[in-house]
Protein backbone atom coordinates (compact mmCIF):
# COMPACT_ATOMS: atom_id res chain seq x y z
CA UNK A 1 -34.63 13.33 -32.28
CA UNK A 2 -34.98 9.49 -31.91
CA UNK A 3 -37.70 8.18 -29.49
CA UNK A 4 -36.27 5.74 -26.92
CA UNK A 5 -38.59 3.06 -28.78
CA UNK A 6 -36.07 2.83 -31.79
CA UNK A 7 -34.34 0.27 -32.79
CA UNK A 8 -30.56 -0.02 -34.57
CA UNK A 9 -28.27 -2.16 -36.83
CA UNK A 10 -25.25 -1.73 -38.11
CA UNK A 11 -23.25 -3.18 -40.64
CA UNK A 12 -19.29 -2.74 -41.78
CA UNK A 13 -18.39 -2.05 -45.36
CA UNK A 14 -15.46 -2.26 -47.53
CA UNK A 15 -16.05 -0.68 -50.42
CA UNK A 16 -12.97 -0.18 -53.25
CA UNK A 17 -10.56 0.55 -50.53
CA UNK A 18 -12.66 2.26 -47.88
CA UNK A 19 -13.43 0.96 -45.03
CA UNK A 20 -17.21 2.09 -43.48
CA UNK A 21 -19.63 1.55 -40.74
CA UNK A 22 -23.46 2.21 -41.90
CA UNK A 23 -25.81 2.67 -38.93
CA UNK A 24 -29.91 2.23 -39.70
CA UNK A 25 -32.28 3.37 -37.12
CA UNK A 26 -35.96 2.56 -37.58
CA UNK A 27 -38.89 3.80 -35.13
CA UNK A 28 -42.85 4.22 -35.82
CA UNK A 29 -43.72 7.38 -36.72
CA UNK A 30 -47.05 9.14 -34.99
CA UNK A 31 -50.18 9.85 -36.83
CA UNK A 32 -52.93 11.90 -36.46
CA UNK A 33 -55.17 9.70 -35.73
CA UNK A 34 -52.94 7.92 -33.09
CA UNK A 35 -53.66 4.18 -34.27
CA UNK A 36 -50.89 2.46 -34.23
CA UNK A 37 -51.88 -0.12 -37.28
CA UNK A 38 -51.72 3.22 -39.25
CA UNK A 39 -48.33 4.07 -37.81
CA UNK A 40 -45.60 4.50 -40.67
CA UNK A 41 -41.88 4.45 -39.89
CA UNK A 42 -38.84 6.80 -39.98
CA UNK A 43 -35.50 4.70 -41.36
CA UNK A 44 -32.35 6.93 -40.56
CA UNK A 45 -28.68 6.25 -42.17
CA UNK A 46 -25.75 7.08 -40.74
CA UNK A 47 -22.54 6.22 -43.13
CA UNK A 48 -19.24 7.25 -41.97
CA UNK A 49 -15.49 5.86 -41.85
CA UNK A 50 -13.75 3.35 -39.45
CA UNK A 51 -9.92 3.61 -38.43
CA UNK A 52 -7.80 5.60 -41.00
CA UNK A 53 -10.53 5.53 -43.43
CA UNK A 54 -12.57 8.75 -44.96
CA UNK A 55 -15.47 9.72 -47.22
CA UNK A 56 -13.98 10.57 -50.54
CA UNK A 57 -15.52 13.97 -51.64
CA UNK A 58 -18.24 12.40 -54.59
CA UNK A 59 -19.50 9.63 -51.96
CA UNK A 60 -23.19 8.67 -52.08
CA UNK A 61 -25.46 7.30 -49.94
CA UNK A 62 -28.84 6.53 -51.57
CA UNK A 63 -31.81 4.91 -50.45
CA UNK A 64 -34.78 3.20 -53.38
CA UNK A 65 -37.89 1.60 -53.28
CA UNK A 66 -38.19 -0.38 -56.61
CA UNK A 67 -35.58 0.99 -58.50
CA UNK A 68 -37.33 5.06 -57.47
CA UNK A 69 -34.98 7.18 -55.86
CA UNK A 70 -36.47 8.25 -52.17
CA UNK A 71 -33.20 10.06 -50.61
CA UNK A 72 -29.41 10.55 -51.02
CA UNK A 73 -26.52 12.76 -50.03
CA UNK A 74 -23.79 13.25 -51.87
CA UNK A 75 -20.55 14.46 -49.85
CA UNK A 76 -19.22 17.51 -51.81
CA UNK A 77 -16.57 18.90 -49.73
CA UNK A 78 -15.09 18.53 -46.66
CA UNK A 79 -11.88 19.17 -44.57
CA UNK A 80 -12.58 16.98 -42.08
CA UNK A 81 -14.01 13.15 -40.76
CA UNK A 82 -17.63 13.42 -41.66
CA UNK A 83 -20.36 11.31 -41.96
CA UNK A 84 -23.50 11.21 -44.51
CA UNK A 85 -27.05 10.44 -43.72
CA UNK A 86 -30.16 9.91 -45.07
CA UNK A 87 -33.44 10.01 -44.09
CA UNK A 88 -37.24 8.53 -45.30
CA UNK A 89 -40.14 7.67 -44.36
CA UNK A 90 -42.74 4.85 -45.02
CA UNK A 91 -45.02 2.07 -44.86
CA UNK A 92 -43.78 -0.71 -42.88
CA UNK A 93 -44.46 -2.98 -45.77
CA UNK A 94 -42.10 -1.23 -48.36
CA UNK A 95 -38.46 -2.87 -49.25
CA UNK A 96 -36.03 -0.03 -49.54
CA UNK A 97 -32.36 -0.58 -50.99
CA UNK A 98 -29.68 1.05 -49.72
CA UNK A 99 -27.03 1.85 -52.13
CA UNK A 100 -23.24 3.39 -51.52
CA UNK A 101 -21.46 4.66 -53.80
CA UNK A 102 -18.09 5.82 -54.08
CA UNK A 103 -15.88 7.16 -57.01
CA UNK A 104 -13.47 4.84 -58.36
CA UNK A 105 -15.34 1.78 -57.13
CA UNK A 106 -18.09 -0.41 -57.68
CA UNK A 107 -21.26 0.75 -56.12
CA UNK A 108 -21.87 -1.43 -53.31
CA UNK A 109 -25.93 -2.40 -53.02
CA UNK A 110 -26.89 -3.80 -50.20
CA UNK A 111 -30.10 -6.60 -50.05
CA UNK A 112 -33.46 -4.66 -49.29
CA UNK A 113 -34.72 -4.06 -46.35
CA UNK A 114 -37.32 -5.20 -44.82
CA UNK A 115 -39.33 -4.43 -41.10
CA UNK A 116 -41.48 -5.97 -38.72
CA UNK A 117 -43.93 -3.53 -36.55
């Protein structure tokens, strides 16, 4: 579940001949100790079609912090629109690339991202 405190972006993609909305919520996520400084957040990514477009079954959505893989899906099968998401978490200081791939097109990187508290 997303706190009310989150905050959202989106951005819409062509890639090859697909055309794709990706969604990024960010919130802080709690820590024991409850201090915020030592709070670490949650980045969650939503991918999924616009219009007439689909996911082609092979689709990836990954997510990298210098170049190491943190998360991906890969869509394997489906009969129906679907979406693919990905989830990590972090320090706020980290710079995580967010990569989608598609078969029979160029992977599409897009610049790292970066947060503010």
């Amino acid at each position: 579940q997303c706190p009310a405190d989150s905050r959202g972006v989106y951005a819409d993609l062509t890639v090859g001949e697909y055309r794709l909305r990706l969604n990024a919520l960010v919130w802080s996520e709690a820590v024991p100790d409850g201090l915020v400084e030592d709070s670490e957040l949650s980045l969650l990514l939503v991918l999924s079609p616009m219009g007439q477009s689909y996911l082609p079954i092979g689709t990836e959505l990954t997510i990298t912090e210098n170049n190491l893989l943190h998360s991906g899906q890969n869509l394997r099968w489906t009969g129906q629109p679907t979406c693919l998401y990905t989830q990590v978490f972090g320090d706020w200081e980290k710079k995580f690339t967010v990569g989608v791939l598609l078969p029979n097109a160029l992977p599409k990187m897009l610049p790292p991202l970066t947060f503010e508290r």
